[in-house]
C-alpha atoms as a PDB file:
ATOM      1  CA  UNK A   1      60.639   6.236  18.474  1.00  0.00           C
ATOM      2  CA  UNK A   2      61.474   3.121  21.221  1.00  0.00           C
ATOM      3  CA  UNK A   3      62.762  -0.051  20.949  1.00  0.00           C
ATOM      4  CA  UNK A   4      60.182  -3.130  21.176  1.00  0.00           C
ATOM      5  CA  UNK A   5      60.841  -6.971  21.043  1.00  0.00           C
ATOM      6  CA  UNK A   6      59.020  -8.446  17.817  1.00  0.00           C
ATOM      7  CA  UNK A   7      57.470 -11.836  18.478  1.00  0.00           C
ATOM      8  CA  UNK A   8      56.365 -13.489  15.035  1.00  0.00           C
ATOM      9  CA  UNK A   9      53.498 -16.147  14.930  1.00  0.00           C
ATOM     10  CA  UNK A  10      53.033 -17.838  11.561  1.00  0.00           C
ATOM     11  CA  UNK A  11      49.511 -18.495  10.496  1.00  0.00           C
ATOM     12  CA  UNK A  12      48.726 -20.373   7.644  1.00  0.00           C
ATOM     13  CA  UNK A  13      47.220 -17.233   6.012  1.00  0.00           C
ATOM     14  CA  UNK A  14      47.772 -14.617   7.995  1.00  0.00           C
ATOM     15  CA  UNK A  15      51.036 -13.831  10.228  1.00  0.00           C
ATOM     16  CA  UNK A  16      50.582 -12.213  13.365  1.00  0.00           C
ATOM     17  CA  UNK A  17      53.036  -9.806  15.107  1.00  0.00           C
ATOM     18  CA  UNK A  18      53.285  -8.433  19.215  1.00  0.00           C
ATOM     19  CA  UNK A  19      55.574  -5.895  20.100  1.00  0.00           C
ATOM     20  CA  UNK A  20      56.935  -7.161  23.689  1.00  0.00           C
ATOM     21  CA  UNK A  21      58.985  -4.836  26.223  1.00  0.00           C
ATOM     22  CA  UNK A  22      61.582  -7.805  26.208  1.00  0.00           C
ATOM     23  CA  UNK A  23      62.492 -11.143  26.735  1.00  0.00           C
ATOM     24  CA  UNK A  24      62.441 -11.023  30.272  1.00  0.00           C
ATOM     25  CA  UNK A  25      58.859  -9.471  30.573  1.00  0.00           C
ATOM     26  CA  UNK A  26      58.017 -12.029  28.351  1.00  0.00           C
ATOM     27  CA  UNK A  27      59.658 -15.197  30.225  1.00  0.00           C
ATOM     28  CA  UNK A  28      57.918 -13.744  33.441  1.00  0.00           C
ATOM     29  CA  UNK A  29      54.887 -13.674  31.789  1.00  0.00           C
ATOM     30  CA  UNK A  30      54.825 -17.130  30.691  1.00  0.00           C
ATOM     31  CA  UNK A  31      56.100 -18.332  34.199  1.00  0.00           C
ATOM     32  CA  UNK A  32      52.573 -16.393  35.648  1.00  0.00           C
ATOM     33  CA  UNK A  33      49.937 -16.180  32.759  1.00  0.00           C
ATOM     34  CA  UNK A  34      47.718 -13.244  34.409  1.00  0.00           C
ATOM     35  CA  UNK A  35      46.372 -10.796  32.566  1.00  0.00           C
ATOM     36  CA  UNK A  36      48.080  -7.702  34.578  1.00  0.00           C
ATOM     37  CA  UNK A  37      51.768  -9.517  33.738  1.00  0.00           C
ATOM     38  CA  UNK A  38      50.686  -9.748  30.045  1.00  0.00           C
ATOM     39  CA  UNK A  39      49.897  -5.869  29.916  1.00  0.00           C
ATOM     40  CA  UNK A  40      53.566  -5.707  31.546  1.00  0.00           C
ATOM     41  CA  UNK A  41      55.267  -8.001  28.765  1.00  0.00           C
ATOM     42  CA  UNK A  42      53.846  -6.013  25.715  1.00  0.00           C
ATOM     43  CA  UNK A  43      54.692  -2.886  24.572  1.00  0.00           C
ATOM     44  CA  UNK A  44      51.324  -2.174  22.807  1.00  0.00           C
ATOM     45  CA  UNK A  45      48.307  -4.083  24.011  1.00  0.00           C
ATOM     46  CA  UNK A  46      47.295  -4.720  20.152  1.00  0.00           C
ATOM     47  CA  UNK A  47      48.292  -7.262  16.751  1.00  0.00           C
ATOM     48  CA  UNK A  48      49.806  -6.680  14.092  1.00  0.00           C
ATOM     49  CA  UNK A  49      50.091  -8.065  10.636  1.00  0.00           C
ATOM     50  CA  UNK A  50      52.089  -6.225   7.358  1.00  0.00           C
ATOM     51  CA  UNK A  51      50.210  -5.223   4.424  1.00  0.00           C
ATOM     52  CA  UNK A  52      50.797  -8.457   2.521  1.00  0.00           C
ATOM     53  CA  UNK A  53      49.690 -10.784   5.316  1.00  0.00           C
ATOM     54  CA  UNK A  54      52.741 -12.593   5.627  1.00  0.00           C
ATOM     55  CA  UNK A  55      56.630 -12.482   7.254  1.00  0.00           C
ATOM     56  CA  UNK A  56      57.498 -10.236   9.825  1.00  0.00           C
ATOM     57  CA  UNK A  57      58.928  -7.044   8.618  1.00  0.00           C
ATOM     58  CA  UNK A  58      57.339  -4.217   5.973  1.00  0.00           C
ATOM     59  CA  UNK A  59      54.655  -1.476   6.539  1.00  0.00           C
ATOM     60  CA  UNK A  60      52.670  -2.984   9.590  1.00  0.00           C
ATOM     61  CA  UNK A  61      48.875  -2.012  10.433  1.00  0.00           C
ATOM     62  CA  UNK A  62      46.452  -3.579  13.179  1.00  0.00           C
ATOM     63  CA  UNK A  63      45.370  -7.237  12.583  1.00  0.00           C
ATOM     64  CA  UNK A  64      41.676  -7.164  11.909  1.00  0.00           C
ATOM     65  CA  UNK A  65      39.442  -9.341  14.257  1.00  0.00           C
ATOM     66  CA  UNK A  66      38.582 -11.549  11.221  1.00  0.00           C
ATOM     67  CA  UNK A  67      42.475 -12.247  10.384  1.00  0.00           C
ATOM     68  CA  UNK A  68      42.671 -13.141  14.074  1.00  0.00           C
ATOM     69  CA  UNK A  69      39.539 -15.763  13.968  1.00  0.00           C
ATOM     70  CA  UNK A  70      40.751 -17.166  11.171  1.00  0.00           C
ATOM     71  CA  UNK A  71      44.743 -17.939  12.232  1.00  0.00           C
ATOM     72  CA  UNK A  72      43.419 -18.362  15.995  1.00  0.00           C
ATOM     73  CA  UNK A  73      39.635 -19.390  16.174  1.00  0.00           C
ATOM     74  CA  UNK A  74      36.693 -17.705  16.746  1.00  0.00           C
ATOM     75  CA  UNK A  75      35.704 -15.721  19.978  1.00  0.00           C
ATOM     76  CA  UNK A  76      39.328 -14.666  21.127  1.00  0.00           C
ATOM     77  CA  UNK A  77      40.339 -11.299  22.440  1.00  0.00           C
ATOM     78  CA  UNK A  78      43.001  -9.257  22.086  1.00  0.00           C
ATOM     79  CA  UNK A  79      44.419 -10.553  25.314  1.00  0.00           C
ATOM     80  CA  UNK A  80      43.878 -14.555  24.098  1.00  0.00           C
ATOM     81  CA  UNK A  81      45.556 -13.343  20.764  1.00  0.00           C
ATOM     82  CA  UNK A  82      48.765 -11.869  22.225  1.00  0.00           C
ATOM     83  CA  UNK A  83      49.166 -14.619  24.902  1.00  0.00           C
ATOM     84  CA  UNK A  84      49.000 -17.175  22.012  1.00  0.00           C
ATOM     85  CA  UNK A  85      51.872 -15.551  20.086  1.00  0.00           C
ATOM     86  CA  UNK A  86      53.831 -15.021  22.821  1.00  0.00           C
ATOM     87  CA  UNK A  87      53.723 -18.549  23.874  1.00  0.00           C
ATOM     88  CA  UNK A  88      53.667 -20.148  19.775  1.00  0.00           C
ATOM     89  CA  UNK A  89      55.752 -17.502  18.140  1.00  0.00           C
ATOM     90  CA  UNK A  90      58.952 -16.887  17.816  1.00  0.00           C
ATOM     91  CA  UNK A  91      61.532 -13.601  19.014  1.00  0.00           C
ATOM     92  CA  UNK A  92      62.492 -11.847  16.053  1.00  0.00           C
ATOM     93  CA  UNK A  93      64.760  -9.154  17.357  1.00  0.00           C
ATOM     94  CA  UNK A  94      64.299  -5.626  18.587  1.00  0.00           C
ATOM     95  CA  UNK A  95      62.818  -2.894  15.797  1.00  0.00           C
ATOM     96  CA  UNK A  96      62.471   0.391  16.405  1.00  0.00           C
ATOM     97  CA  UNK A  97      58.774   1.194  16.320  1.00  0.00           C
ATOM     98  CA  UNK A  98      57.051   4.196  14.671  1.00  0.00           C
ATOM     99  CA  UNK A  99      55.490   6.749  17.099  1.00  0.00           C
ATOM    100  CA  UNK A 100      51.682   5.216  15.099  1.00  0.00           C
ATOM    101  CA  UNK A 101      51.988   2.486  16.598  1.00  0.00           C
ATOM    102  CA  UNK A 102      52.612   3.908  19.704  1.00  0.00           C
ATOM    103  CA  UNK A 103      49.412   6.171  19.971  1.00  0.00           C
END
């Protein structure tokens, strides 16, 4: 198991959850939106949502691209996704992740 910064977005229907390396990474990334510095801020280049659709804690799986669509519009990618929380949503702490996510 590691240690990854939760950032939190809250949709309307669906929240949406990044795992970032930490708040630096993330500050730096902001600073200099590329793509490369965004594959340096997360942890996991993927979103997450819990089983429930809403808060930020519980049994997490992968956001599916409709939940995205809906909370974020159509046509964005993963990268568009994760920027968007990053920059909209809010630190929640570190949480130790499970090696599933991690694969």
């Amino acid at each position: 198991m590691s240690e990854a910064l939760r950032y939190f977005y809250q949709g309307k229907s669906t929240d949406l959850i990044v795992f970032a390396k930490s708040e630096e990474s993330v500050q730096a990334y902001l600073k200099n939106s590329t793509v490369g510095n965004l594959s340096e801020a997360v942890e996991k280049f993927k979103v997450y949502t819990n089983s429930d659709g809403r808060g930020a804690g519980g049994e997490l799986g992968y956001a599916s691209g409709a939940q995205i669509a809906n909370e974020l519009g159509e046509g964005k990618s993963t990268a568009d996704a994760i920027a968007y929380i990053l920059r909209e949503g809010k630190s929640k702490g570190k949480i130790r992740v499970n090696e599933s996510y991690e694969k």
